[in-house]
Protein backbone atom coordinates (compact mmCIF):
# COMPACT_ATOMS: atom_id res chain seq x y z
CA UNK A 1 -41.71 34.58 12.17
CA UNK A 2 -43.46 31.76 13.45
CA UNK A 3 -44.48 30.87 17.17
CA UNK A 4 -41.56 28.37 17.84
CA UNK A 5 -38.80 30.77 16.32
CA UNK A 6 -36.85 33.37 18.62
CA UNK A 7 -35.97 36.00 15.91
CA UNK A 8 -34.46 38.99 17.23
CA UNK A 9 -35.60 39.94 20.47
CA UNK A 10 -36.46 43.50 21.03
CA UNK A 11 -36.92 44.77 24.44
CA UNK A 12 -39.91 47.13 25.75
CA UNK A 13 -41.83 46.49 22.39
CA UNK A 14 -45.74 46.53 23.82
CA UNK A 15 -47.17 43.03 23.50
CA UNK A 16 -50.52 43.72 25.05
CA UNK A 17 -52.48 46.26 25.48
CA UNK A 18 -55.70 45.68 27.73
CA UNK A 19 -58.26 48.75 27.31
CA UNK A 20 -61.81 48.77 29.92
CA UNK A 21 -61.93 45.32 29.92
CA UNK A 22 -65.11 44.40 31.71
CA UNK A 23 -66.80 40.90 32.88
CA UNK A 24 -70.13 40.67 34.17
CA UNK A 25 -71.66 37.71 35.61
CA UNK A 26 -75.50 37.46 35.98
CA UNK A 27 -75.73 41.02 35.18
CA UNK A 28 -72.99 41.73 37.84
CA UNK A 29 -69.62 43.41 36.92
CA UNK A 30 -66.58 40.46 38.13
CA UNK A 31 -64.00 42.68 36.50
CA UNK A 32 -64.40 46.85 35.78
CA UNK A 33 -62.62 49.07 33.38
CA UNK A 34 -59.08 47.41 33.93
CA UNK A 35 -56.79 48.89 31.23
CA UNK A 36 -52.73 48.29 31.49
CA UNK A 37 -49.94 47.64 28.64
CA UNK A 38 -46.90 44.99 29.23
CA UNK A 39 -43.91 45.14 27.52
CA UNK A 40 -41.00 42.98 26.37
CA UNK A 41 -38.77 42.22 29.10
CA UNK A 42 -41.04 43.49 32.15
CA UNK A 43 -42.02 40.75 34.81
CA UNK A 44 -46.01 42.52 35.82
CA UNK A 45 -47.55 41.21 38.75
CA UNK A 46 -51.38 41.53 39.60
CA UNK A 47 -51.79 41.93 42.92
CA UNK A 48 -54.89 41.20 44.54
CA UNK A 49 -56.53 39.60 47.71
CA UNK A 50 -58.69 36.23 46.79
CA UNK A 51 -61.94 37.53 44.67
CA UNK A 52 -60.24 40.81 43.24
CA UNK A 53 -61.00 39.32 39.64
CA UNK A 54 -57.10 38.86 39.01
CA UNK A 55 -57.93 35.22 37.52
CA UNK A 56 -61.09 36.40 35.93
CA UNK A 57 -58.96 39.27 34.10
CA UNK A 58 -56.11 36.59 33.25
CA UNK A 59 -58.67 34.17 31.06
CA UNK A 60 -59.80 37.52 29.51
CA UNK A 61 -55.83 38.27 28.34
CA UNK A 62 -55.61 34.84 27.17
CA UNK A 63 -58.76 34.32 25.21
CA UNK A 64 -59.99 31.97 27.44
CA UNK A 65 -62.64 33.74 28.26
CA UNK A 66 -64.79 36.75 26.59
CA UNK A 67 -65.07 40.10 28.19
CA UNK A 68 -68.11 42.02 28.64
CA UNK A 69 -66.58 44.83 27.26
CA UNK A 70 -63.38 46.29 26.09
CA UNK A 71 -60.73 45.26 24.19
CA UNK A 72 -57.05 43.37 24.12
CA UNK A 73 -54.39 43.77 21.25
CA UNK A 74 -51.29 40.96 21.11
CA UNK A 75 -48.48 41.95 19.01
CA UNK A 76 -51.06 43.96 17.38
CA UNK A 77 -53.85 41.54 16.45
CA UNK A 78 -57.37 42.66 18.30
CA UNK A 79 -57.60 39.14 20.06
CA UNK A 80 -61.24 38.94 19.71
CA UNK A 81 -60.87 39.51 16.04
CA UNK A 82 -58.12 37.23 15.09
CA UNK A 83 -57.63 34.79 17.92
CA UNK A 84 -55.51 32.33 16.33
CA UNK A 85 -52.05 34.83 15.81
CA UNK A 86 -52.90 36.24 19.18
CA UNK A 87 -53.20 33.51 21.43
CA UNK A 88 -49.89 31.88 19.63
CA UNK A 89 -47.96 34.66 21.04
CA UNK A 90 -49.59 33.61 24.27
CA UNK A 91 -48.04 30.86 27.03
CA UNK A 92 -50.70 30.29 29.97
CA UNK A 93 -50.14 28.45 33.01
CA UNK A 94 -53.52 27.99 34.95
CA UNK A 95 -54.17 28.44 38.88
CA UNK A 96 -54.45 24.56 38.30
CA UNK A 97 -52.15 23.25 35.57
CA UNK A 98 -53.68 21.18 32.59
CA UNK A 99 -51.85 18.21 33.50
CA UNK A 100 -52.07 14.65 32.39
CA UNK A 101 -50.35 12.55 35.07
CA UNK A 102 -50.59 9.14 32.84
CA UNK A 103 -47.98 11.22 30.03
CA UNK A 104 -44.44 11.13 30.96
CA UNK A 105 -43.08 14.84 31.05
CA UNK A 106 -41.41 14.38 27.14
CA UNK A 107 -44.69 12.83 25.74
CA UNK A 108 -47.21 15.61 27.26
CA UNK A 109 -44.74 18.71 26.58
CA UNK A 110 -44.51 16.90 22.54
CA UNK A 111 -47.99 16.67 22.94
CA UNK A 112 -48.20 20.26 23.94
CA UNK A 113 -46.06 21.79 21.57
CA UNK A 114 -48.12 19.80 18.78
CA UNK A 115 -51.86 21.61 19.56
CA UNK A 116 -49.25 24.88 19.63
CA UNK A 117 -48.94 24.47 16.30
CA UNK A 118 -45.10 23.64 16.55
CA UNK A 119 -44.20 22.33 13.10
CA UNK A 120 -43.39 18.35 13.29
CA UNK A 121 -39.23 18.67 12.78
CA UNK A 122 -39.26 21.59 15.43
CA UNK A 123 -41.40 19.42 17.99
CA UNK A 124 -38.08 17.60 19.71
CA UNK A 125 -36.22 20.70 19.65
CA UNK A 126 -38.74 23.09 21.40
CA UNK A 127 -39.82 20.25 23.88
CA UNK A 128 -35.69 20.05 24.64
CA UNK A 129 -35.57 23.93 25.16
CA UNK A 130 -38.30 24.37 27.72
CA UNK A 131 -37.39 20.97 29.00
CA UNK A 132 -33.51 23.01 29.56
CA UNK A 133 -35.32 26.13 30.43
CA UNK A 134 -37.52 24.67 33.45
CA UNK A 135 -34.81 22.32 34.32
CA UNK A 136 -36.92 19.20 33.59
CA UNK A 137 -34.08 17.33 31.26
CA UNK A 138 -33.74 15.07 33.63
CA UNK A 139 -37.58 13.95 34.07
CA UNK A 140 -38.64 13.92 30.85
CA UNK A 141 -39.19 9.56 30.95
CA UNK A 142 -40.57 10.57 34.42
CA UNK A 143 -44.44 10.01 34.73
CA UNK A 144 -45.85 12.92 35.83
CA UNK A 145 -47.92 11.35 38.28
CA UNK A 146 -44.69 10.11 39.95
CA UNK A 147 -43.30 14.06 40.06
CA UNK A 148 -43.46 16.30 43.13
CA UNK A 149 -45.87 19.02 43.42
CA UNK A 150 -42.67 21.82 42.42
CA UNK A 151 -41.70 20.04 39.60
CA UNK A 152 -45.51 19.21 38.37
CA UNK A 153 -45.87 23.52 38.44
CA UNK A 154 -41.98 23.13 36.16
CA UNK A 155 -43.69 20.85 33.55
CA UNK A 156 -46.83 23.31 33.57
CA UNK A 157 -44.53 26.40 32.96
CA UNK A 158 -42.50 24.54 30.21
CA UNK A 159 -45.89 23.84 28.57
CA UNK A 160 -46.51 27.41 28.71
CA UNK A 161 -43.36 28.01 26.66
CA UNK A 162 -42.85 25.30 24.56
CA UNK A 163 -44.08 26.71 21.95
CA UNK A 164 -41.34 30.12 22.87
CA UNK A 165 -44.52 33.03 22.90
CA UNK A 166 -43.73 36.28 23.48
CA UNK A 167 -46.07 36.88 26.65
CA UNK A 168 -46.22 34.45 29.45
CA UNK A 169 -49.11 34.01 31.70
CA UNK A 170 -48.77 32.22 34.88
CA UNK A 171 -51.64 32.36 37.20
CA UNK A 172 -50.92 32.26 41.38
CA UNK A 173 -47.84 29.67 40.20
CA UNK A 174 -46.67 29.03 43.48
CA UNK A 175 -49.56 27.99 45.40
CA UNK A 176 -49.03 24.78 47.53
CA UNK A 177 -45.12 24.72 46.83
CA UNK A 178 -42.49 24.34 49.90
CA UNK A 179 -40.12 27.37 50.30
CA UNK A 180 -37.26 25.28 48.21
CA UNK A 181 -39.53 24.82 45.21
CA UNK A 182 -40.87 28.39 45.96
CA UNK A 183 -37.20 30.01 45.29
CA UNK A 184 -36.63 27.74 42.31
CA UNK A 185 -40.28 28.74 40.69
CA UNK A 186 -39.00 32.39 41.19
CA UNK A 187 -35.60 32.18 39.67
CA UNK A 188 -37.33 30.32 36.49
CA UNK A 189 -39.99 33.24 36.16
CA UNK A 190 -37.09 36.03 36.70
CA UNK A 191 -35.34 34.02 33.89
CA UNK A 192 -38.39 34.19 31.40
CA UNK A 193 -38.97 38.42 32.02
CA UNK A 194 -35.38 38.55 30.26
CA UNK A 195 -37.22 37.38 26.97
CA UNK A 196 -40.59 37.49 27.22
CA UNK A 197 -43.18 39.90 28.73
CA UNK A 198 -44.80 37.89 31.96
CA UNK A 199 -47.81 38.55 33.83
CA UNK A 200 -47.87 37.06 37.59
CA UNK A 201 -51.16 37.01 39.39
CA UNK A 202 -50.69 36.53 43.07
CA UNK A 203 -52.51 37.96 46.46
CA UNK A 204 -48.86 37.33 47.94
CA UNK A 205 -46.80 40.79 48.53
CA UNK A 206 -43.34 39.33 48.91
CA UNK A 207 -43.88 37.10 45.48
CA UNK A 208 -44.60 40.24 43.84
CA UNK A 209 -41.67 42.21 45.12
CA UNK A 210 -39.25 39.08 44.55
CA UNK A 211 -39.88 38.39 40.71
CA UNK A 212 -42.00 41.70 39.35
CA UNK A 213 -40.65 44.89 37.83
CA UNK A 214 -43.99 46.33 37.80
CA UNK A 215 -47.22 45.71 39.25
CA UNK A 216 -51.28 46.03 38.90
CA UNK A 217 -53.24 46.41 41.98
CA UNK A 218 -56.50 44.97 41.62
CA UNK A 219 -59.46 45.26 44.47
CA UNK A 220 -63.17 44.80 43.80
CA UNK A 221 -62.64 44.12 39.77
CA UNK A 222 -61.01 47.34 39.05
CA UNK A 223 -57.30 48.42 38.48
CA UNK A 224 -56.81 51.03 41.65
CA UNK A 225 -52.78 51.35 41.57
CA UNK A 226 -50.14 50.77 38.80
CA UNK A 227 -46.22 51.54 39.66
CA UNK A 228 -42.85 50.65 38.47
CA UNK A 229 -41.46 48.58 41.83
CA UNK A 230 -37.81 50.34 40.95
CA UNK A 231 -39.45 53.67 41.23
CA UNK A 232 -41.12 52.87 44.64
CA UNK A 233 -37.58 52.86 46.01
CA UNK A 234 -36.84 56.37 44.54
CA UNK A 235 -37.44 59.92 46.21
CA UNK A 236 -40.54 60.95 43.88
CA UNK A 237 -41.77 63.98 42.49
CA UNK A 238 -43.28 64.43 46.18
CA UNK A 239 -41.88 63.79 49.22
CA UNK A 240 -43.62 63.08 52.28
CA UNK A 241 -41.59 64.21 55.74
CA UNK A 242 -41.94 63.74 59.18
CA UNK A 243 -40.44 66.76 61.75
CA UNK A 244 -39.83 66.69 65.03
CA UNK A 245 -40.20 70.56 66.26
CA UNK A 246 -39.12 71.50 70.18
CA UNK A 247 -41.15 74.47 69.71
CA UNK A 248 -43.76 73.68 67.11
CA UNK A 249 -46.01 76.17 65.48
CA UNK A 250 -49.89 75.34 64.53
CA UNK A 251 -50.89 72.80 61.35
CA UNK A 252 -51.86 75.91 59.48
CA UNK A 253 -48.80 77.53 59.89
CA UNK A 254 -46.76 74.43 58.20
CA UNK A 255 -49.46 74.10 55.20
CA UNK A 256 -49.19 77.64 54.39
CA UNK A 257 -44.89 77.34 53.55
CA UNK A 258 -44.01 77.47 50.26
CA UNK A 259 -43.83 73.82 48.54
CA UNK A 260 -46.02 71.68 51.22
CA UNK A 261 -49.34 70.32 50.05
CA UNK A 262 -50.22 68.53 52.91
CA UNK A 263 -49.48 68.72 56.41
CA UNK A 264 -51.16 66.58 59.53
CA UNK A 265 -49.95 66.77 63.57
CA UNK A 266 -49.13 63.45 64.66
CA UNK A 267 -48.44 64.45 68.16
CA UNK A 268 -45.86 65.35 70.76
CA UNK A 269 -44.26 67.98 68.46
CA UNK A 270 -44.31 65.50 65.28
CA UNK A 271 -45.77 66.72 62.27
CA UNK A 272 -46.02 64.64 59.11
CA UNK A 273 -45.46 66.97 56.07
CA UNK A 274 -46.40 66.15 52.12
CA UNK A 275 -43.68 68.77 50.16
CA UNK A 276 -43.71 69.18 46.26
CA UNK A 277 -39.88 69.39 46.02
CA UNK A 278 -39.17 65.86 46.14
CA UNK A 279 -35.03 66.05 47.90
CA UNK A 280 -35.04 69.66 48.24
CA UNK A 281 -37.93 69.58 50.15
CA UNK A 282 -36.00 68.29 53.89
CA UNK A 283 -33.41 71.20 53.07
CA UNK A 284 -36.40 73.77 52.72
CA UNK A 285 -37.76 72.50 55.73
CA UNK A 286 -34.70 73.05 57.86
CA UNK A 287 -34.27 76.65 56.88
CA UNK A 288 -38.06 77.14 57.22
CA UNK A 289 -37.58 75.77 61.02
CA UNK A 290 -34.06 77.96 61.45
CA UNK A 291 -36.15 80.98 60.25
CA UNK A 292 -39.43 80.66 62.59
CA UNK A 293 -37.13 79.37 65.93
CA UNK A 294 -39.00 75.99 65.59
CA UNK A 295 -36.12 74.51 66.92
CA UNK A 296 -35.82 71.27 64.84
CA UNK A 297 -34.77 68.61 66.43
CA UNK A 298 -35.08 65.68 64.07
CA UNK A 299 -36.24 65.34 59.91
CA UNK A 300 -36.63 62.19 57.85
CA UNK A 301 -38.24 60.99 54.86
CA UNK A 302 -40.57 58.54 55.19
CA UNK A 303 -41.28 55.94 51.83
CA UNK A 304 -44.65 53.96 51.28
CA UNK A 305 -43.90 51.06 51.00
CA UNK A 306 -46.05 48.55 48.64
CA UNK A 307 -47.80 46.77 51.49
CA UNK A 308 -49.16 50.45 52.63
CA UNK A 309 -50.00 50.96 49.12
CA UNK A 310 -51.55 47.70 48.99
CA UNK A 311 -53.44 47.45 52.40
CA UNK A 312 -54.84 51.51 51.88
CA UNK A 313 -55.81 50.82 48.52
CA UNK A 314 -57.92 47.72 49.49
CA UNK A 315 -58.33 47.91 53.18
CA UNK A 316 -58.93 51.69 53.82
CA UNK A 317 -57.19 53.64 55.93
CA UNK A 318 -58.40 52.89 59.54
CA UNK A 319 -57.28 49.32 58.55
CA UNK A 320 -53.87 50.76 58.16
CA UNK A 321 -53.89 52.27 61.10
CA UNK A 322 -54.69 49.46 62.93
């Protein structure tokens, strides 16, 4: 099946697999031992602040640039071994797009599709389908010069999949947009994870919860924190709870109950528990309290959130606090 040809789509079929992939620059690591898979139909954000190596580790997926070590399979094919199948399966949208303002939007996304390898009689065709696709049918006699910024970052995206890949790349895609052009960015990428497999880079939190299913946390070069944003909504394995106690007993006492792993005072009778028991945990808790005469006055659960993920992982702690 060529590039440019849809086929049958099959969903969670792994279409790269990154393994220790490692940049150094003057003898200094950029990127560290970041290993992750993406699948069909999953939307993966890498989240990072500015320098985490998030575009350094995109260039790397893309063959656009060479890692120091490590390795990354498309579809299969070992992309430093057999770059040309790899990188066809492979859209990439640049932090700044490869545009060529002088081209109207139908003679640079033909022009596109042709160094993609497109086939002459499927050119018009694939240039009409991401033209549909990123809402452009409309522009497509439009310089692009003459385009606003939103619908300049379109045309770069329907580059990216004019040739219909099976993993899209888009690199920080809505930097500089307005909040209009930022929602209609959004709904386009949410559009392509049905498909394809994307990967979003972005130091943005609420970009990352608003398009991703899953995301990469990425500080100082290295992957630190990998999650399923569904599950991150979900009572885990472990729960963490926070009791109010009228008559409270000493931290000891509370880490030594069956099922809790962790167990801190935060003051005033409030104790924040870790429990192994995910649900069932809260209900041990109130019988443990009926038992001793702590006199319980108030339980919940408390959820991280991906911002406390995010700003522990990267800040620290005592930033969190803060």
């Amino acid at each position: 099946m060529g590039p440019h040809e849809t086929g049958t789509i099959v969903l969670n079929e792994i279409l790269i697999q990154a393994k220790a992939l490692r940049r150094d620059y003057a003898g200094m690591p950029a990127v560290s031992g970041v290993s992750f898979e993406l699948r069909r139909g999953q939307v993966l954000g890498f989240l990072g602040a500015n320098g985490a190596g998030k575009s350094t580790t995109l260039r790397m997926l893309t063959g656009n640039l060479a890692p120091t070590a490590g390795e990354v399979r498309v579809g299969g094919y070992v992309l430093q071994d057999q770059p040309i199948p790899a990188k066809a399966m492979i859209g990439y949208l640049p932090e700044h797009p490869p545009l060529y303002p002088e081209l109207t939007v139908g003679e640079y996304l033909g022009y596109a599709a042709r160094l993609r390898r497109v086939p002459a009689p499927a050119v018009a065709e694939a240039v009409d389908l991401a033209c549909q696709r990123c809402d452009l049918l409309g522009h497509r006699r439009q310089l692009i010069r003459h385009l606003s910024k939103g619908f300049q970052q379109r045309v770069g995206i329907a580059q990216a999949i004019v040739h219909n890949p099976a993993v899209v790349v888009l690199d920080e895609p809505s930097v500089g947009l307005d909040p209009i052009q930022i929602r209609g960015i959004r709904r386009l990428i949410r559009s392509l994870g049905r498909d394809h497999g994307v990967i979003l880079s972005s130091h943005l939190l609420g970009e990352i919860q608003a398009v991703c299913s899953h995301v990469l946390i990425i500080h100082a070069g290295r992957s630190v924190y990998a999650a399923d944003l569904a599950d991150m909504d979900q009572p885990s394995a472990g729960t963490t709870l926070v009791l109010h106690l009228a008559a409270p007993p000493t931290v000891e006492a509370l880490r030594q109950l069956d099922g809790v792993t962790a167990a801190e005072s935060l003051g005033d009778g409030r104790f924040r528990l870790s429990h192994s028991s995910g649900d069932a945990g809260a209900e041990a808790m109130v019988h443990a309290a009926c038992e001793h005469g702590w006199r319980l006055t108030a339980i919940q659960t408390e959820s991280r959130s991906l911002e406390q993920v995010f700003v522990e992982l990267t800040l620290g702690a005592e930033a969190h606090a803060a």
